[in-house]
N, C-alpha and C. Protein backbone atom coordinates (compact mmCIF):
# COMPACT_ATOMS: atom_id res chain seq x y z
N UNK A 1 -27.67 0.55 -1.89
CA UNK A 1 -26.81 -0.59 -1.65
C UNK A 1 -25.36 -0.27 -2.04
N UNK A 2 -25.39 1.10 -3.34
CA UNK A 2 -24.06 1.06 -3.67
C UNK A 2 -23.22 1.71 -2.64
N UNK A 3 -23.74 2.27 -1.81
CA UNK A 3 -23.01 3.76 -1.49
C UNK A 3 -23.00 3.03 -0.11
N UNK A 4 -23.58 1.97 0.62
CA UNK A 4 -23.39 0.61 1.57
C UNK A 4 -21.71 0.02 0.98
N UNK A 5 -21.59 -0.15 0.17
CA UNK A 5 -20.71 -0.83 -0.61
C UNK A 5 -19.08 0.17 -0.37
N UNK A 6 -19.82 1.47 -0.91
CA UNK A 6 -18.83 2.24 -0.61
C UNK A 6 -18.26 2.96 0.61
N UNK A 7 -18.81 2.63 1.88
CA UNK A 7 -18.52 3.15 3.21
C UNK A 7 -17.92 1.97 3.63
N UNK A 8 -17.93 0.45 3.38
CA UNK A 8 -17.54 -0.86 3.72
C UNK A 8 -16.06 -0.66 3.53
N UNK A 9 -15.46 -0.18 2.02
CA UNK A 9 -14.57 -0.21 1.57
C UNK A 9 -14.03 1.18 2.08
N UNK A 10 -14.17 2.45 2.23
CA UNK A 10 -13.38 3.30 2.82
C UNK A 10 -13.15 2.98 4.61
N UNK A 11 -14.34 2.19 4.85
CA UNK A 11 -13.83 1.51 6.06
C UNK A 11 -12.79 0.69 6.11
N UNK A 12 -12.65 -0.14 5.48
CA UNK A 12 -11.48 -1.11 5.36
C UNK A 12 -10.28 -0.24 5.30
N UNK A 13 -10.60 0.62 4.01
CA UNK A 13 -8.77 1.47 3.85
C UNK A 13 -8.38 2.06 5.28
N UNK A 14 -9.32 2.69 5.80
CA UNK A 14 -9.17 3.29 7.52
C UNK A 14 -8.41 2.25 8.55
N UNK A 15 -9.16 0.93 8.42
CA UNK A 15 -8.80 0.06 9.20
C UNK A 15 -7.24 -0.43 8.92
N UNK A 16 -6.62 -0.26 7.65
CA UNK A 16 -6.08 -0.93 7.08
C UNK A 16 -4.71 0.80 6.85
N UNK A 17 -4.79 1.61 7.29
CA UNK A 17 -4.26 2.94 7.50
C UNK A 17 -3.23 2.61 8.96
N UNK A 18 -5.13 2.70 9.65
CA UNK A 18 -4.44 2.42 11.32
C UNK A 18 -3.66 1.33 11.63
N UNK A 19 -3.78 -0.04 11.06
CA UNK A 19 -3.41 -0.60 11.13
C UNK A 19 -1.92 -0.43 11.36
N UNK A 20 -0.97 -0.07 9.66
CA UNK A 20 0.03 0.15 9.19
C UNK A 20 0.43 1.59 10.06
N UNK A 21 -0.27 2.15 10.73
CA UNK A 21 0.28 3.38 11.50
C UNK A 21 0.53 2.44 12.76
N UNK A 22 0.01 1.49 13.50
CA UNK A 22 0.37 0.91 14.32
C UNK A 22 1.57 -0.29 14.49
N UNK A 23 1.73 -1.21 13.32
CA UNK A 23 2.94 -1.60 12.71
C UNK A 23 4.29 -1.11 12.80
N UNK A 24 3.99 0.34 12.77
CA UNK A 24 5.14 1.06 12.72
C UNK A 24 5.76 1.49 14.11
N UNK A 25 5.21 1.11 15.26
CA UNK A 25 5.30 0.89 16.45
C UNK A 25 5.79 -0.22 17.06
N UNK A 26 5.75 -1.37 16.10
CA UNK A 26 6.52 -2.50 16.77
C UNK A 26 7.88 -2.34 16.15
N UNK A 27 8.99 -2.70 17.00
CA UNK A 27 9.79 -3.00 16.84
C UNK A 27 10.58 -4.43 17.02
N UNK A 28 11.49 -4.81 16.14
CA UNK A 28 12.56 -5.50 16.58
C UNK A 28 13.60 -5.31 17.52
N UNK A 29 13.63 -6.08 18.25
CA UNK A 29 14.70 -5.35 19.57
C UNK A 29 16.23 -5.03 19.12
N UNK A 30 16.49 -5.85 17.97
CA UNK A 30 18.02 -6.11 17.95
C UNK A 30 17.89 -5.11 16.61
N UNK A 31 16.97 -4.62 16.08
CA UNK A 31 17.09 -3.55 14.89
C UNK A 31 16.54 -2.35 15.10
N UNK A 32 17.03 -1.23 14.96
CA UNK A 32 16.33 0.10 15.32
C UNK A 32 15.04 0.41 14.52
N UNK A 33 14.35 -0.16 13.63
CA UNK A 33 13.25 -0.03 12.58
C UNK A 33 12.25 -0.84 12.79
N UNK A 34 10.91 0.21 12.45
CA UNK A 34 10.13 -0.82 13.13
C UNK A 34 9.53 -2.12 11.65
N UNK A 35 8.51 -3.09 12.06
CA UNK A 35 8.61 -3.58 11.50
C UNK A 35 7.86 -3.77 9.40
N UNK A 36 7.39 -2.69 9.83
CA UNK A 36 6.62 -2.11 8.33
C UNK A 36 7.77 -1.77 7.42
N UNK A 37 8.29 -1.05 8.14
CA UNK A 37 9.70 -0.34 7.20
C UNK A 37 10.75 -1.08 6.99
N UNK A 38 10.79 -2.18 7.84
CA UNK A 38 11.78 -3.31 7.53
C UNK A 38 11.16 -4.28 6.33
N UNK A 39 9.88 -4.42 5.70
CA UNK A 39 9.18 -4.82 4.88
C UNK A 39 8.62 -6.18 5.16
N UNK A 40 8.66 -6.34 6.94
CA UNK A 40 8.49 -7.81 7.12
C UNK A 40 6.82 -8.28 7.02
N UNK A 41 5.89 -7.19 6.92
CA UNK A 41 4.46 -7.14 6.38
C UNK A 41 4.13 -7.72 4.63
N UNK A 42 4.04 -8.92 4.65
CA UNK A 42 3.56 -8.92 3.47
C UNK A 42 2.14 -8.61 3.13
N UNK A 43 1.32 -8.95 3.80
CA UNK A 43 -0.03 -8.99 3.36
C UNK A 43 -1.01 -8.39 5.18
N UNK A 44 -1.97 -7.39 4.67
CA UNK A 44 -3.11 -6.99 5.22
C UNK A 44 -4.05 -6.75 4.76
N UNK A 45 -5.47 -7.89 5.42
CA UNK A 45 -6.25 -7.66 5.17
C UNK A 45 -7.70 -7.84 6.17
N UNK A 46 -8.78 -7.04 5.70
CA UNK A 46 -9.78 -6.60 6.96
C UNK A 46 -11.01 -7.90 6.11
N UNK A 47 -11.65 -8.46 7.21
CA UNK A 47 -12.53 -9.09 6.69
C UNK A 47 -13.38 -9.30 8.18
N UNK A 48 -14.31 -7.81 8.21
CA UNK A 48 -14.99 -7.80 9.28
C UNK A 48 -14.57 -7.01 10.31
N UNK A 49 -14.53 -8.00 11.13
CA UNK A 49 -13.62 -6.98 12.60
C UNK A 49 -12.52 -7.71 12.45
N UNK A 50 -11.98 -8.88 11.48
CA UNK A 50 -10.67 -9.73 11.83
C UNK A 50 -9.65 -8.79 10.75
N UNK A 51 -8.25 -8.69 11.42
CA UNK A 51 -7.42 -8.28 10.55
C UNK A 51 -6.59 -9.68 9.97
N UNK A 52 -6.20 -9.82 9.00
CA UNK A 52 -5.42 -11.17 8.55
C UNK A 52 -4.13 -10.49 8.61
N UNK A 53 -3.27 -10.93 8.78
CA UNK A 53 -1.70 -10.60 8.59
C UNK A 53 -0.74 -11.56 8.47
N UNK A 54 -0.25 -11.53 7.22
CA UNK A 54 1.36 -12.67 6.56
C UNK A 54 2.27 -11.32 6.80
N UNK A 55 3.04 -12.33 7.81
CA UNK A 55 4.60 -11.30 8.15
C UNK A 55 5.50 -12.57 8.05
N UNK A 56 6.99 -11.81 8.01
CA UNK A 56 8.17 -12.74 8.19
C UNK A 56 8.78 -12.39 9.09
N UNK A 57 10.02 -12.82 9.20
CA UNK A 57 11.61 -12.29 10.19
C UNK A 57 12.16 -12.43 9.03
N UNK A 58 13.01 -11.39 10.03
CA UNK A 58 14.46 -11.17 9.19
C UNK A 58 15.35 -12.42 8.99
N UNK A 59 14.97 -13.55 10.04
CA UNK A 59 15.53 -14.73 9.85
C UNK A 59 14.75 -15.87 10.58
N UNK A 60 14.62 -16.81 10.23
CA UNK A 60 13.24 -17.92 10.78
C UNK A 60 13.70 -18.01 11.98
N UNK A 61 15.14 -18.41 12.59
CA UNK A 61 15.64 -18.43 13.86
C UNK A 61 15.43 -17.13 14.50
N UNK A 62 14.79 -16.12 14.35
CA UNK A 62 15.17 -14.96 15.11
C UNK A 62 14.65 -15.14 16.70
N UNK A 63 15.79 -15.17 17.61
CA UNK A 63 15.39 -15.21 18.73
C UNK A 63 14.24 -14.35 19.47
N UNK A 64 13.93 -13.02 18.55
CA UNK A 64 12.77 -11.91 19.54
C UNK A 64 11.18 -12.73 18.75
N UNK A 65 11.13 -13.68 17.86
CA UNK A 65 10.15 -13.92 16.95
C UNK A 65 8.67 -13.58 18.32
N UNK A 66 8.69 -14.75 18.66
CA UNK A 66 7.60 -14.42 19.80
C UNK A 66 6.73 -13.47 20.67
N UNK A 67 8.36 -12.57 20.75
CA UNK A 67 8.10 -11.28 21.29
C UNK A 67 7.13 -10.10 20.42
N UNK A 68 7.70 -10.44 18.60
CA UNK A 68 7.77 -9.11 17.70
C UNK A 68 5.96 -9.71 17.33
N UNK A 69 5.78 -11.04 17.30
CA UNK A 69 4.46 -11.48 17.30
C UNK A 69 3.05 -11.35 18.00
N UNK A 70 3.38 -11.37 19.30
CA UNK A 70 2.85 -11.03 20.13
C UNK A 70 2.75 -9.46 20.29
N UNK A 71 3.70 -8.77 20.10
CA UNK A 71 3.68 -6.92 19.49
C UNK A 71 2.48 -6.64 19.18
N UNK A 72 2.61 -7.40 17.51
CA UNK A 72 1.99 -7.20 16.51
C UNK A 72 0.30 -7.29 16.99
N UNK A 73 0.24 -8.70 17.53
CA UNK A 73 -1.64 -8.66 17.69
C UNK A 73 -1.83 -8.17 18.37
N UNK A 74 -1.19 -8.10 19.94
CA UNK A 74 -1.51 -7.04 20.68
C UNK A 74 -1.87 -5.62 20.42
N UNK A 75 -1.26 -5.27 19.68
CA UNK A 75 -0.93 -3.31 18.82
C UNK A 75 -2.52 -3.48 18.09
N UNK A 76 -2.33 -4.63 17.41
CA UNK A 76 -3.72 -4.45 16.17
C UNK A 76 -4.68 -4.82 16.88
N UNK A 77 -4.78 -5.48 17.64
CA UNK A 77 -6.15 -5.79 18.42
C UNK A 77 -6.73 -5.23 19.08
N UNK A 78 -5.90 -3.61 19.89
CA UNK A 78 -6.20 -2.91 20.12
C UNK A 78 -6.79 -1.36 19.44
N UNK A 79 -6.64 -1.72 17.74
CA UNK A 79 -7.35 -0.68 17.29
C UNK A 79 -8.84 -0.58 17.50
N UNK A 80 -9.65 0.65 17.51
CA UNK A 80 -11.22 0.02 17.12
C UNK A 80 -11.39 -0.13 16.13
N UNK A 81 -12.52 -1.23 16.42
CA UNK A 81 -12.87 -1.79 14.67
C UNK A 81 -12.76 -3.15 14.58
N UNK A 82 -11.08 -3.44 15.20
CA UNK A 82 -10.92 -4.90 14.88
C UNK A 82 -10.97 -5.74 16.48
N UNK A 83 -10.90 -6.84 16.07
CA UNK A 83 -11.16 -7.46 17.75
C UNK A 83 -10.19 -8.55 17.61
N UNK A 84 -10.04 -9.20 16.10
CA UNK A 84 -9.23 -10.33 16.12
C UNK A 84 -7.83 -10.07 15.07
N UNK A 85 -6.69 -10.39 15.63
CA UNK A 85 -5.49 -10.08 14.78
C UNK A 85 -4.87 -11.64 14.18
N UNK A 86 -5.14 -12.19 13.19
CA UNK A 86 -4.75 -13.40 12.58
C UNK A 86 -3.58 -13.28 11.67
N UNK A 87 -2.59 -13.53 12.48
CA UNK A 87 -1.25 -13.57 12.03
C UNK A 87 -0.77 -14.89 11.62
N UNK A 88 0.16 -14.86 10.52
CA UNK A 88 0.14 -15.81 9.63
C UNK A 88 2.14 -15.41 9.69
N UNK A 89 2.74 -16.20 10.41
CA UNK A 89 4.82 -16.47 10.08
C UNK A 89 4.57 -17.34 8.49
N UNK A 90 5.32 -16.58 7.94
CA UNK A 90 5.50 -16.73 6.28
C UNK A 90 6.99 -17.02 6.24
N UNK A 91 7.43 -17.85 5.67
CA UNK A 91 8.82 -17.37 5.25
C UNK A 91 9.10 -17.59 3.61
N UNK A 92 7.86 -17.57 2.86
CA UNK A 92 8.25 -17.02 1.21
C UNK A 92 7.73 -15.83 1.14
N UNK A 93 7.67 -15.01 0.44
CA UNK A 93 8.98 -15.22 -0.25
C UNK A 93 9.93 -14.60 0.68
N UNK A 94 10.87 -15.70 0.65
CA UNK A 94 12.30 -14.84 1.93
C UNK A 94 12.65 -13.57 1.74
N UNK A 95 12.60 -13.07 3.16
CA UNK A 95 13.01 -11.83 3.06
C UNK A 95 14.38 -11.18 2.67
N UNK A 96 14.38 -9.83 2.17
CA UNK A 96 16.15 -9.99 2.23
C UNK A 96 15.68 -8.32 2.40
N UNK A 97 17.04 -7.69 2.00
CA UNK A 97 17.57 -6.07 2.44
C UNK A 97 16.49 -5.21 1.69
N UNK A 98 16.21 -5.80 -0.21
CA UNK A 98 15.26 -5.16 -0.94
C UNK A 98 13.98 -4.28 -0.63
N UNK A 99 13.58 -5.38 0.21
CA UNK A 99 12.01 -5.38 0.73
C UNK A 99 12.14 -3.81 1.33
N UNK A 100 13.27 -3.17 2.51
CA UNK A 100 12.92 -2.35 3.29
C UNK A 100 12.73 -1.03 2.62
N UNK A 101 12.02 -0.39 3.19
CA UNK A 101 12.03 1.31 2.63
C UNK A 101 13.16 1.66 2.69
N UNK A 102 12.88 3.00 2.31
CA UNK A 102 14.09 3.96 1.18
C UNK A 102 14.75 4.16 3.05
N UNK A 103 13.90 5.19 3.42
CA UNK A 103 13.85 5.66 4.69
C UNK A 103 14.74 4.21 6.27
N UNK A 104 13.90 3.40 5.66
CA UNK A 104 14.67 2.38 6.84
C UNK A 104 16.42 1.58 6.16
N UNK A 105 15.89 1.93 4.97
CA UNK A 105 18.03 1.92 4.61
C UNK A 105 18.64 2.94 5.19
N UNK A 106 18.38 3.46 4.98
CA UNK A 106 18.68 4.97 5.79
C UNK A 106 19.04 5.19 7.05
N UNK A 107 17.96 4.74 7.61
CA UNK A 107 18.37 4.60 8.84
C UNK A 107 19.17 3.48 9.39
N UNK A 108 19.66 2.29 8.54
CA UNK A 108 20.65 1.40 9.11
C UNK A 108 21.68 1.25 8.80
N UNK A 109 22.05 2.46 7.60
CA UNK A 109 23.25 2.93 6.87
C UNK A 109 23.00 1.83 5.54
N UNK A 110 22.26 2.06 4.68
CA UNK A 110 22.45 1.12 3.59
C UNK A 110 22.24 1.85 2.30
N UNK A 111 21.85 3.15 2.51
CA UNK A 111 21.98 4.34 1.43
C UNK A 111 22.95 5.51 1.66
C-alpha cells in the first residue's frame, strides 16, 4: 500500500513538472515572459486527473485576461494525465514586480 502511496505522489510531482514546463509556454501578448516567470501562478495542484490552478494578472483590467486564460487550460488540458484544468483568477495577494524570477527581470530590464 506504501509504495501505492509512493508512485501516486511521484506521479503528481510529474504531473505538476509538466505542467509548469507547459506554463512556460503561455504568454502575455503585451509582455515578452511567459507566464510562470512573471510569477502570475500562485498555486498548483493535481487531484486525480484535475489540475487546480490560482493565477493572477498583472492587472485585473488586463485586456489579453481571456486570451492568457484560455492559454492556460487549453496548454494543461492537453498534457496526459490530466483531462480537467480548474482555473481559479485570484487577485490576492496582488501581484507586483517581486513575484517574477531572477531570469524574467532580466529579461524586461529590471536587473
Amino acid at each position: 500500500m506504501a509504495n501505492n502511496s509512493y508512485d501516486n505522489m511521484n506521479n503528481e510531482i510529474e504531473l505538476q513538472e509538466k505542467i509548469v514546463k507547459m506554463l512556460r509556454t503561455v504568454f502575455d501578448p503585451e509582455i515578452p515572459v511567459n507566464v510562470y516567470d512573471l510569477g502570475l501562478i500562485y498555486k498548483i495542484e493535481i487531484e486525480g486527473t484535475t489540475a487546480h490552478i490560482d493565477m493572477t494578472l498583472t492587472a485585473p483590467n488586463c485586456p489579453a485576461a481571456d486570451f492568457i486564460l484560455e492559454d492556460v487550460r487549453m496548454k494543461v488540458e492537453g498534457i496526459e494525465g490530466i483531462d480537467t484544468a480548474d482555473i481559479q483568477l485570484v487577485f490576492e495577494p496582488e501581484w507586483n514586480q517581486d513575484m517574477m524570477s531572477e531570469e524574467a527581470k532580466l529579461d524586461l530590464g529590471f536587473l
